[in-house]
N, C-alpha and C. Protein backbone atom coordinates (compact mmCIF):
# COMPACT_ATOMS: atom_id res chain seq x y z
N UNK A 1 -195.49 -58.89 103.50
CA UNK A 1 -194.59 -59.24 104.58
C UNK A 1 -193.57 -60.25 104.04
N UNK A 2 -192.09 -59.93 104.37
CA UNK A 2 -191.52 -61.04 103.68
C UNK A 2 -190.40 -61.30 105.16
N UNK A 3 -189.84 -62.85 104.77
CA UNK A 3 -189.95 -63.59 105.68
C UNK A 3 -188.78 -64.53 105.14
N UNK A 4 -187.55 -64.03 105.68
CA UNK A 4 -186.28 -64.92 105.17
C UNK A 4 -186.18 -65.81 106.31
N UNK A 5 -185.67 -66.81 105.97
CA UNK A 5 -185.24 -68.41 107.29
C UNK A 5 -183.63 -68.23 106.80
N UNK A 6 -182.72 -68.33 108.17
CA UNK A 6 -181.26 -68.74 107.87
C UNK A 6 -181.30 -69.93 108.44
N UNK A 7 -180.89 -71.15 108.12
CA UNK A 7 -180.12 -72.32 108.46
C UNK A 7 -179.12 -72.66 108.33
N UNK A 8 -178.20 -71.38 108.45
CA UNK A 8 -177.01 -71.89 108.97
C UNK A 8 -176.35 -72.12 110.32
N UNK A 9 -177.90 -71.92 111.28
CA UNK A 9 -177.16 -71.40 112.88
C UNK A 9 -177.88 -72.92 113.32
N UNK A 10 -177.55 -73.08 114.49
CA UNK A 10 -178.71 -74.01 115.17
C UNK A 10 -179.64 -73.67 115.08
N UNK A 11 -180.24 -72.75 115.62
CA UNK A 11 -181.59 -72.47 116.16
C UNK A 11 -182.11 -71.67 114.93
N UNK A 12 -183.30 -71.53 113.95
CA UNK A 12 -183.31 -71.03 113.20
C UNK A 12 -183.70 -69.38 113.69
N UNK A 13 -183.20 -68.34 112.44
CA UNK A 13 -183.72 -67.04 112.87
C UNK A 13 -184.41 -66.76 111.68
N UNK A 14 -185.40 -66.14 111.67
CA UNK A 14 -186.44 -65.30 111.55
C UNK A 14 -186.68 -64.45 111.27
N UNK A 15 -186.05 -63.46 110.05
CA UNK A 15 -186.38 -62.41 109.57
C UNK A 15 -187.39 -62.01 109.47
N UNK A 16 -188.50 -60.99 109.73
CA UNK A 16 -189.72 -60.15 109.25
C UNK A 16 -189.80 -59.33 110.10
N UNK A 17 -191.01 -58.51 109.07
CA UNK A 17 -191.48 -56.88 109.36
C UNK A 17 -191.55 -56.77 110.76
N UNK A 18 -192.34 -58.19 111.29
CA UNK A 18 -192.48 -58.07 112.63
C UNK A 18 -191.34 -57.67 113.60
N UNK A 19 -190.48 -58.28 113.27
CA UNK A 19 -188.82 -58.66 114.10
C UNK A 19 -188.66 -56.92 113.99
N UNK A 20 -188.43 -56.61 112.86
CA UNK A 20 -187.98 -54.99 112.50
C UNK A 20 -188.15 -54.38 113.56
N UNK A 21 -189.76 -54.30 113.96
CA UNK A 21 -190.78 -53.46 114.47
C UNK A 21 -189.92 -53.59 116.09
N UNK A 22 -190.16 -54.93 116.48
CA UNK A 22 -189.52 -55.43 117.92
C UNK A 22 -188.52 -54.63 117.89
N UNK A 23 -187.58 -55.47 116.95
CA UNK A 23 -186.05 -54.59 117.49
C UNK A 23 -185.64 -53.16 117.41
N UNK A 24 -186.76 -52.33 116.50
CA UNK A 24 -186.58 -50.79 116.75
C UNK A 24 -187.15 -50.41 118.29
N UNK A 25 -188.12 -50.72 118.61
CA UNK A 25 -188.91 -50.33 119.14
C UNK A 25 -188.14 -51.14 121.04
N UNK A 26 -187.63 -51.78 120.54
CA UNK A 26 -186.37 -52.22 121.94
C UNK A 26 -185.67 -51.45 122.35
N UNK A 27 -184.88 -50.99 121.00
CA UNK A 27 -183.72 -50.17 121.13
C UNK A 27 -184.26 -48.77 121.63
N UNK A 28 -185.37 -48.31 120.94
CA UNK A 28 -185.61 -46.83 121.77
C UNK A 28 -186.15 -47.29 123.00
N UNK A 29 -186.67 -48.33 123.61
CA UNK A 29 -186.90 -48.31 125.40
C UNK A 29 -185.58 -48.57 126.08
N UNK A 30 -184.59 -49.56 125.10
CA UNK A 30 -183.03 -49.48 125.82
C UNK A 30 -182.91 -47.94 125.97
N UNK A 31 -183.12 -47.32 125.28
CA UNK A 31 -182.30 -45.56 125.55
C UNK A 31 -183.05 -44.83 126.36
N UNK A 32 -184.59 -45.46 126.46
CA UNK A 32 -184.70 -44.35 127.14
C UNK A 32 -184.57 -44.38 128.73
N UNK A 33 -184.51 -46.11 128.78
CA UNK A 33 -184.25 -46.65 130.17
C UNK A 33 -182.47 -45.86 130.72
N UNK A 34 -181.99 -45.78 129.31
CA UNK A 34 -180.54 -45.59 129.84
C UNK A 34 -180.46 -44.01 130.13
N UNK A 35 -181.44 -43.19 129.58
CA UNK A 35 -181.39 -41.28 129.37
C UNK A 35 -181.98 -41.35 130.63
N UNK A 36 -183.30 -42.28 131.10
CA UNK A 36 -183.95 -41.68 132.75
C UNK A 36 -182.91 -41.85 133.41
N UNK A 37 -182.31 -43.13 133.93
CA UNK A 37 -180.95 -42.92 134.53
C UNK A 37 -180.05 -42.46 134.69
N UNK A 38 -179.61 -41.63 133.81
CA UNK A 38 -178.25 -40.94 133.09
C UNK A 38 -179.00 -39.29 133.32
N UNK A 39 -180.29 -39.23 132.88
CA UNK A 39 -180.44 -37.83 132.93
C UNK A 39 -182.14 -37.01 133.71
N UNK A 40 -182.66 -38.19 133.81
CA UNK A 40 -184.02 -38.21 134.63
C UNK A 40 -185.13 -37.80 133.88
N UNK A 41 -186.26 -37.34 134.42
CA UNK A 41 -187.11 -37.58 133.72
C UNK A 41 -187.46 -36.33 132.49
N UNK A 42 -186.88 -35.54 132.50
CA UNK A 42 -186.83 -33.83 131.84
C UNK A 42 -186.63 -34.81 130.54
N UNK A 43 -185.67 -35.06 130.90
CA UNK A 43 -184.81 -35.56 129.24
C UNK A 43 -185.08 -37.03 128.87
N UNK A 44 -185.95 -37.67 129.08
CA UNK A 44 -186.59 -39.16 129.07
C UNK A 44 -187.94 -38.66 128.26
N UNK A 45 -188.87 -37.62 128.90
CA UNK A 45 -189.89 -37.31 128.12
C UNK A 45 -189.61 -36.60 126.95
N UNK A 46 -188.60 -35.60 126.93
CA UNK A 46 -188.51 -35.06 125.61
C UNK A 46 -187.65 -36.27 124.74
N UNK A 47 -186.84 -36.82 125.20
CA UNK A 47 -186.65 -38.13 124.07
C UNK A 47 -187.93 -38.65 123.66
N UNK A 48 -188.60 -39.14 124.41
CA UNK A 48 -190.34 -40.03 124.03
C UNK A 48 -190.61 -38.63 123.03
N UNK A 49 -190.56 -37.79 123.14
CA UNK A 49 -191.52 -36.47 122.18
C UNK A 49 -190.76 -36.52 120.89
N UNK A 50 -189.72 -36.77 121.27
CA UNK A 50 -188.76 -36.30 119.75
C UNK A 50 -189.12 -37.84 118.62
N UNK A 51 -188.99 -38.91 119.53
CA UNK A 51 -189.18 -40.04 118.92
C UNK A 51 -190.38 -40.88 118.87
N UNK A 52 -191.16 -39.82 119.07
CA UNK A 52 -193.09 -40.24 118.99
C UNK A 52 -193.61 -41.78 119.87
N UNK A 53 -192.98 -41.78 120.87
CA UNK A 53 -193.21 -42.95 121.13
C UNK A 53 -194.75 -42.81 122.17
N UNK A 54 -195.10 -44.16 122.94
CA UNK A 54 -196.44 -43.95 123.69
C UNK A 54 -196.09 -43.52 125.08
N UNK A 55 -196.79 -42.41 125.18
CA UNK A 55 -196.32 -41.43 126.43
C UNK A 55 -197.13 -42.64 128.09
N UNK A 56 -198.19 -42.89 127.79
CA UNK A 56 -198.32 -43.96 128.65
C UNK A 56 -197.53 -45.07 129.28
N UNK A 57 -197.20 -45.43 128.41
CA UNK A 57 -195.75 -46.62 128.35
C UNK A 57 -194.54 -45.83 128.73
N UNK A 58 -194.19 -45.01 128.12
CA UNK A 58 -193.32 -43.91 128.88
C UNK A 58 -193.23 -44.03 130.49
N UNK A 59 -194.38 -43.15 130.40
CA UNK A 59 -194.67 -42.64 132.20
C UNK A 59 -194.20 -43.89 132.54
N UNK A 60 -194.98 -45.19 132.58
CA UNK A 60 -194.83 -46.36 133.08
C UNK A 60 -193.41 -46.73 133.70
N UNK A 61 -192.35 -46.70 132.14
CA UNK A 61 -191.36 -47.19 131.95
C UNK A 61 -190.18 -45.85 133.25
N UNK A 62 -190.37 -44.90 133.14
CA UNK A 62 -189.81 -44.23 133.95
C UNK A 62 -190.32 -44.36 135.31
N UNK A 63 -191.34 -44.76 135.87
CA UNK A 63 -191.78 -44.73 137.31
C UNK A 63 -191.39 -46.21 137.71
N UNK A 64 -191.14 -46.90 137.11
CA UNK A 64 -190.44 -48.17 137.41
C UNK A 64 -188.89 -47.99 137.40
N UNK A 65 -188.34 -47.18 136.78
CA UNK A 65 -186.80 -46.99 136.46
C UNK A 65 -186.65 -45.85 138.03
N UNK A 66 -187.63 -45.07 138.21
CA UNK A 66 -187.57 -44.63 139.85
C UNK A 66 -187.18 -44.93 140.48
N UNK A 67 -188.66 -46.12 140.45
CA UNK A 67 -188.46 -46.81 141.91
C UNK A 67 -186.97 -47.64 142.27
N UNK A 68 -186.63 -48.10 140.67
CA UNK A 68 -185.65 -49.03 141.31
C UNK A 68 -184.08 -47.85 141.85
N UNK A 69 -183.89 -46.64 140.92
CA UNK A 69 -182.98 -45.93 141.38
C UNK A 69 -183.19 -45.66 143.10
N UNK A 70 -184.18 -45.72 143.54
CA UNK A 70 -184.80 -45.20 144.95
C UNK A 70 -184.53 -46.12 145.86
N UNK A 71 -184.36 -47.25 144.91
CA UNK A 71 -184.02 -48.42 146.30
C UNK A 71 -182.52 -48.26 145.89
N UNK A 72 -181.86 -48.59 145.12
CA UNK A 72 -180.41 -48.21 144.96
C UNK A 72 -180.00 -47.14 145.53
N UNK A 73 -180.37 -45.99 145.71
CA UNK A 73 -179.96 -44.74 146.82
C UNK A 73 -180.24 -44.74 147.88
N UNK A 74 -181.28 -45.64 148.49
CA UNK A 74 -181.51 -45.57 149.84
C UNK A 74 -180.40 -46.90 150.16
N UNK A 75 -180.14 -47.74 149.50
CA UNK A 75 -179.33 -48.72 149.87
C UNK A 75 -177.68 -48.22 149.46
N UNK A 76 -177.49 -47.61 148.85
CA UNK A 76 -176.11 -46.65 148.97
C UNK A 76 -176.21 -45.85 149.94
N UNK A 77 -177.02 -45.39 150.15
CA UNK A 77 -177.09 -44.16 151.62
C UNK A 77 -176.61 -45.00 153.31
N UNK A 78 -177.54 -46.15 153.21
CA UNK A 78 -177.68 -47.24 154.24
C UNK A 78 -176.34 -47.92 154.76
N UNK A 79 -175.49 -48.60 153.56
CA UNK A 79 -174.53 -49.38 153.56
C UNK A 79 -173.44 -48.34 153.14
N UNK A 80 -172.37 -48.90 154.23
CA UNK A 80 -171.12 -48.09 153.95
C UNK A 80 -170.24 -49.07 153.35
N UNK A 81 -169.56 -48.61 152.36
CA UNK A 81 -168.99 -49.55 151.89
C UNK A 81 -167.53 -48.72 151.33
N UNK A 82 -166.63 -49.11 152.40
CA UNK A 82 -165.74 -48.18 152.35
C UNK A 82 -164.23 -48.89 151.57
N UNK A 83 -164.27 -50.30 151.05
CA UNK A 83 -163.27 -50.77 150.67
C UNK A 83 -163.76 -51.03 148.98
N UNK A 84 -165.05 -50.40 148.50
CA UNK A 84 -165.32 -50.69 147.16
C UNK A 84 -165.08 -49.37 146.47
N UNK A 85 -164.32 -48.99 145.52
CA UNK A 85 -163.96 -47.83 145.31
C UNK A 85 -165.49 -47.23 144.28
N UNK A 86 -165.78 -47.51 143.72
CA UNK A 86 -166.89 -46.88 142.95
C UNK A 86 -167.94 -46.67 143.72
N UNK A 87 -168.42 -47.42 145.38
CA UNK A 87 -169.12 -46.90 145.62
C UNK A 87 -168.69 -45.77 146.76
N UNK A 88 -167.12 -45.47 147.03
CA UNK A 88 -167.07 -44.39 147.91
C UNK A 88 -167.37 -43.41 147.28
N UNK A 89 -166.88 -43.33 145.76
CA UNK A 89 -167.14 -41.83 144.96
C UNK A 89 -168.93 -42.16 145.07
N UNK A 90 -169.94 -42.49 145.06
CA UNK A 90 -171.31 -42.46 144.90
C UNK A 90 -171.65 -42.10 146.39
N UNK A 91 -170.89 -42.54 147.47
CA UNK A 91 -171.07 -41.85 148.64
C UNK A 91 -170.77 -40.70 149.03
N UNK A 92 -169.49 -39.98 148.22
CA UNK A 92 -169.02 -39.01 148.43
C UNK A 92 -169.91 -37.64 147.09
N UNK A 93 -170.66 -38.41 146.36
CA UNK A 93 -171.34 -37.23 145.57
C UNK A 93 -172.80 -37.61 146.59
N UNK A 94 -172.60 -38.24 147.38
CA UNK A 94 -174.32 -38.45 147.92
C UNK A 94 -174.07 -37.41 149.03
N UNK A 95 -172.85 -37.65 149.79
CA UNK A 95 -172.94 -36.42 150.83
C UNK A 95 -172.56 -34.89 150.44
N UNK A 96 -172.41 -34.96 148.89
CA UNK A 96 -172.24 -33.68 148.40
C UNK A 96 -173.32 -33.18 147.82
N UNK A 97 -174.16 -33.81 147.51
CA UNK A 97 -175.93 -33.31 147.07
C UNK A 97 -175.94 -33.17 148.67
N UNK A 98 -176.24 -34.09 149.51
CA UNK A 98 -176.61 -33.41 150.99
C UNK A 98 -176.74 -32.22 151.42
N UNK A 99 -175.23 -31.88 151.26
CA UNK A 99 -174.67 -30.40 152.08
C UNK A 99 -175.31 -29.58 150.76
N UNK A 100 -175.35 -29.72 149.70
CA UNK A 100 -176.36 -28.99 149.03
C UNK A 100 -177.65 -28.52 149.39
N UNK A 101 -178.23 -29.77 149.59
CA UNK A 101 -179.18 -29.24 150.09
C UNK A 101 -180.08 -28.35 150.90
N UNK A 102 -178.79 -28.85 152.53
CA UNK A 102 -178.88 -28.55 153.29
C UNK A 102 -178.72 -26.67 152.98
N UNK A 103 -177.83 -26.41 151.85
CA UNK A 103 -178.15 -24.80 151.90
C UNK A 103 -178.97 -24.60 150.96
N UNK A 104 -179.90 -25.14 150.10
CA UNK A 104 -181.25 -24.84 149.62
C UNK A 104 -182.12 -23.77 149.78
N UNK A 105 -181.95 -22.96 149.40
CA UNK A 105 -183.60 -21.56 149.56
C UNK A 105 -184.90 -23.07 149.55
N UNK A 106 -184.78 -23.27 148.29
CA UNK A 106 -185.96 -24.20 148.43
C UNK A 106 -186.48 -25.23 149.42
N UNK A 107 -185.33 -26.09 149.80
CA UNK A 107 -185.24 -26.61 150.44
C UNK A 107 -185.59 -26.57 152.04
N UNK A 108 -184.91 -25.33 152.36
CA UNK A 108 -185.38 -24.77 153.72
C UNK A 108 -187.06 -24.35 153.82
N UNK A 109 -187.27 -23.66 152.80
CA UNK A 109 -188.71 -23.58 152.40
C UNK A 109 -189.61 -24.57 153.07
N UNK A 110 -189.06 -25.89 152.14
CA UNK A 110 -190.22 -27.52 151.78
C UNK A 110 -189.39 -27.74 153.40
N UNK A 111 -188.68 -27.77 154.06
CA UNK A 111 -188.32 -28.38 155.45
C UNK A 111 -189.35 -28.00 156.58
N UNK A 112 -190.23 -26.70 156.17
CA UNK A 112 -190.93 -26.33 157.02
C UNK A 112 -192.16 -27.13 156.76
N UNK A 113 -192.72 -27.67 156.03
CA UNK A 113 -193.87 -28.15 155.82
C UNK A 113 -193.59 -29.46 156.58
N UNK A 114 -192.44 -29.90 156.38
CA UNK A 114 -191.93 -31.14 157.86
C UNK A 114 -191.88 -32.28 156.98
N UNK A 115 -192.71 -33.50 157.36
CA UNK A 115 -192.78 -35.04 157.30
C UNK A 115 -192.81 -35.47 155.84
N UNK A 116 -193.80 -34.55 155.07
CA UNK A 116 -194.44 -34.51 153.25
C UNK A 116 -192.93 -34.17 152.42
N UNK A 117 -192.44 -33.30 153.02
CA UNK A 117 -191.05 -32.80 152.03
C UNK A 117 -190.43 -33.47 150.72
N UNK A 118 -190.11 -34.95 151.54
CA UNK A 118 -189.07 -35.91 150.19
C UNK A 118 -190.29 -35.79 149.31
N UNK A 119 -191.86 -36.13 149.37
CA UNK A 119 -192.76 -36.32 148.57
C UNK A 119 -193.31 -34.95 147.84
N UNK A 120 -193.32 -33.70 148.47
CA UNK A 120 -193.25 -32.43 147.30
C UNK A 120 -191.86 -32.20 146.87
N UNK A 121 -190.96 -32.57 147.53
CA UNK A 121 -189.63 -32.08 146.65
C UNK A 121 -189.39 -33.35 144.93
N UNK A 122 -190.14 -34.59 145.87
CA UNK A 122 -189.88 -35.24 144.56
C UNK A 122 -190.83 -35.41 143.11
N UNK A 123 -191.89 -34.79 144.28
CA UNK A 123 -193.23 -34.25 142.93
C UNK A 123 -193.08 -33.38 142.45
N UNK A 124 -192.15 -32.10 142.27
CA UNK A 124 -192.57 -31.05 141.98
C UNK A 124 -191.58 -30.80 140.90
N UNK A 125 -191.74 -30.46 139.35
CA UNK A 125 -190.94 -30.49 138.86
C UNK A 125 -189.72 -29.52 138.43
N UNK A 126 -188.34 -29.89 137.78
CA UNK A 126 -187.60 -29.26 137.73
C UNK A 126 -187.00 -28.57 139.08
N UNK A 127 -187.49 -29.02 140.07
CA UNK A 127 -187.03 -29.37 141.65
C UNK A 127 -185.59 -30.13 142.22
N UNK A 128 -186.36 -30.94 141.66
CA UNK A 128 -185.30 -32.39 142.34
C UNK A 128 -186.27 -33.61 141.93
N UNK A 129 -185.89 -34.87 142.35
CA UNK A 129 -186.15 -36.31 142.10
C UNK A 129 -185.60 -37.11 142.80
N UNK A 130 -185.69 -38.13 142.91
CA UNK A 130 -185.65 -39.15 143.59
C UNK A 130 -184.50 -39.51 144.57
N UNK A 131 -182.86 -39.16 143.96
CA UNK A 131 -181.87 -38.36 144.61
C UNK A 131 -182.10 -37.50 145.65
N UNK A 132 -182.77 -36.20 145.46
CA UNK A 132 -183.60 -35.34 146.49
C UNK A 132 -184.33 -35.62 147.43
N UNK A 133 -185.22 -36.79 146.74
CA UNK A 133 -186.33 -37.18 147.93
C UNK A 133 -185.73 -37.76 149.08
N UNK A 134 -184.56 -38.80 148.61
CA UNK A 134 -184.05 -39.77 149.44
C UNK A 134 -183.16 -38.93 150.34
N UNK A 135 -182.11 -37.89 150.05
CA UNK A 135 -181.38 -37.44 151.01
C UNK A 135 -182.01 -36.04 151.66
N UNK A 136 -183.17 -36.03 151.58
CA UNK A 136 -184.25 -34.86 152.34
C UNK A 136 -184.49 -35.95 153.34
N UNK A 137 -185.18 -37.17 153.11
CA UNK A 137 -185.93 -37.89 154.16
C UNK A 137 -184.55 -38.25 154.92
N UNK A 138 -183.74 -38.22 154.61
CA UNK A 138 -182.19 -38.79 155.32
C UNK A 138 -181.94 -37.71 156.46
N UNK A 139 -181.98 -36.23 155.75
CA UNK A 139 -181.83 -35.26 156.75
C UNK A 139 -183.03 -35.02 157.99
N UNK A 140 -184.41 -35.11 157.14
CA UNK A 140 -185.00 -35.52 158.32
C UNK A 140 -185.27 -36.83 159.24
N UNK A 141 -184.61 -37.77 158.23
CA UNK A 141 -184.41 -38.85 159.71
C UNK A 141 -185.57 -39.27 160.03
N UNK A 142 -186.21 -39.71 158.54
CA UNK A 142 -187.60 -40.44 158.25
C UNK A 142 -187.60 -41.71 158.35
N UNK A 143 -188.22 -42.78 159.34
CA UNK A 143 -188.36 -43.76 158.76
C UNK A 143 -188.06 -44.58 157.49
N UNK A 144 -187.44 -45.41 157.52
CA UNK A 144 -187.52 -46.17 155.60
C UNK A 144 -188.61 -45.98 154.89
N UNK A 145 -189.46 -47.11 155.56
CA UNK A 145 -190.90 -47.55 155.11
C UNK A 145 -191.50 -46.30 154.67
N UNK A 146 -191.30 -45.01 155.43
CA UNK A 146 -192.01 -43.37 155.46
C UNK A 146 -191.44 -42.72 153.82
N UNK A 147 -190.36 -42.98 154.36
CA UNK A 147 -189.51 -42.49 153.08
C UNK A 147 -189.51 -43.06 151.68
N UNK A 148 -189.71 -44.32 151.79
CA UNK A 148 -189.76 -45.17 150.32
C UNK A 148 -191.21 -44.75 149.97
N UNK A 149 -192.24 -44.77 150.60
CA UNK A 149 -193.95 -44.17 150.30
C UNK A 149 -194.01 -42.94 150.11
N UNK A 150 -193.15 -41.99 150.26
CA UNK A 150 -193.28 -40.89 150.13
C UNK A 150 -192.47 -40.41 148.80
N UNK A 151 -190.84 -41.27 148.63
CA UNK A 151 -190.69 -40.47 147.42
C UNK A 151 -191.02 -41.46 145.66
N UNK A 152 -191.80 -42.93 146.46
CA UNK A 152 -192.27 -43.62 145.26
C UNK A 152 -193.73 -42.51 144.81
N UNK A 153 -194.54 -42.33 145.68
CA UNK A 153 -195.53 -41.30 145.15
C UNK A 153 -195.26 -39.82 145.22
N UNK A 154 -194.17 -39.33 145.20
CA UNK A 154 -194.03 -38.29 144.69
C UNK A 154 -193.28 -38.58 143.13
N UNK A 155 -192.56 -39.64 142.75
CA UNK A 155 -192.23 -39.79 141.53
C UNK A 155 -193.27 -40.05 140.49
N UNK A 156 -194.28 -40.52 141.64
CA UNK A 156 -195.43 -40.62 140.44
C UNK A 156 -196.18 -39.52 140.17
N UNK A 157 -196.83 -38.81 141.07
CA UNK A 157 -197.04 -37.18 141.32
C UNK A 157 -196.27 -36.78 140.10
N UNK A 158 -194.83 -36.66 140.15
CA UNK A 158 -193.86 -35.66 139.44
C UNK A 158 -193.80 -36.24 137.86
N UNK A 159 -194.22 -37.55 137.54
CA UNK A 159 -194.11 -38.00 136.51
C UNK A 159 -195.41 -37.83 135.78
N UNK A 160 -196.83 -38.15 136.28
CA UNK A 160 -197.76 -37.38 135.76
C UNK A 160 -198.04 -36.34 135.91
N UNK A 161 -197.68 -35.10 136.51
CA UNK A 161 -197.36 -33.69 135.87
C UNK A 161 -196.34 -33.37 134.45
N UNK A 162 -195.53 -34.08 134.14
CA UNK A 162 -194.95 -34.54 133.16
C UNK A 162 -195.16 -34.87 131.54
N UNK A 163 -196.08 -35.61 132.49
CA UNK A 163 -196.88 -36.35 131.15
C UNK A 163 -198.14 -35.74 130.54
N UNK A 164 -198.81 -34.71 131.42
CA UNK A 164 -199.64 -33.74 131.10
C UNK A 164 -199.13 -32.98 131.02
N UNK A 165 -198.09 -32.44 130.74
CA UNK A 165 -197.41 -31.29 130.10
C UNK A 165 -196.91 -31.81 128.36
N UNK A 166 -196.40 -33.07 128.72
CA UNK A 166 -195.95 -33.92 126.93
C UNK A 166 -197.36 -33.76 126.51
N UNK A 167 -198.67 -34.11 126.88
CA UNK A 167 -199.52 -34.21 126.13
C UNK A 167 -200.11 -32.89 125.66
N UNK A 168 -199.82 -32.01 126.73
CA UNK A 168 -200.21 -30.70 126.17
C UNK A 168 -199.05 -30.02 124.99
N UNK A 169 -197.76 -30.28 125.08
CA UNK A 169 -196.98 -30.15 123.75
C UNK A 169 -197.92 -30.69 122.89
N UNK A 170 -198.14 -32.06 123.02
CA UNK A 170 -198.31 -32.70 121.40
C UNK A 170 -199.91 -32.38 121.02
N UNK A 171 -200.61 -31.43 121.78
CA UNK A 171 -201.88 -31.30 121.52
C UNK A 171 -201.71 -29.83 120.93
N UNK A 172 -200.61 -29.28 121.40
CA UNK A 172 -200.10 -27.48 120.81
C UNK A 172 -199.85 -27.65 119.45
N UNK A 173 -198.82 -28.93 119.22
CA UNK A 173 -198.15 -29.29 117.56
C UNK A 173 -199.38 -29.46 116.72
């Protein structure tokens, strides 16, 4: 292990193997925090597969990156905010997934099962997610409290089906 000191800063820094390890291993949870967001969970697990990382920690790291998108969409859905320009376009693609929905084969399908919907639409994969869950429970005109319990455990539902599918890849390889 080797172990350089700079003193030329105030605070001294710290070169070693260790540091290496940290700062690789940062940078792939920065990306993958930034790919669940940017692209959800399809493409968050096959990043973790491509870049061998711990599928546990994974799951983790994406069902927390959920929840918080879930409160950010139910609180964009909630609040109108009609003099901030970036969030009218996020309102105006929110009521455009809507009317999507609203003509859904699938959708009409999961509407019949009633109250559960946001929570199988958001468990079920290659479906929809958390986006889905939130403007299903919107159309049915769910409770918050109903709606936040329903599509936080369907993200988890949908994320460990997920993750037993990554493990069954890496048990095929």
């Amino acid at each position: 292990m080797s172990v350089t000191l700079y003193f030329n800063y105030p605070v001294f820094l710290i070169y070693s193997d260790a540091f290496e390890v940290f700062y690789k291993t940062f940078l792939n949870y920065s990306a993958l925090i930034i790919t669940q967001f940017i692209l959800g969970k399809k493409a968050s697990f096959l990043y973790a597969l491509l870049f061998k990382m711990n599928l546990y920690i994974v799951s983790l790291v994406i069902i927390i990156c959920d929840l918080v998108l879930m409160l950010f969409v139910a609180r964009l859905l909630s609040v109108t905010t009609k003099h901030v320009f970036p969030f009218t376009l996020l309102q105006r693609e929110a009521v455009n997934r809507e009317d999507k929905l609203k003509k859904s084969k699938l959708v009409a399908r999961i509407l019949k099962i009633g109250k559960l919907s946001p929570l199988i639409i958001t468990a079920i994969p290659f479906s929809g997610g958390v986006w889905s869950g939130m403007l299903l429970s919107r159309i049915l005109k769910l409770a918050d409290k109903d709606a936040y319990w329903q599509v936080a455990i369907g993200s988890v539902i949908g994320c460990y089906i997920f993750l037993l599918a990554a493990m069954g890849l890496i048990n095929l390889f």
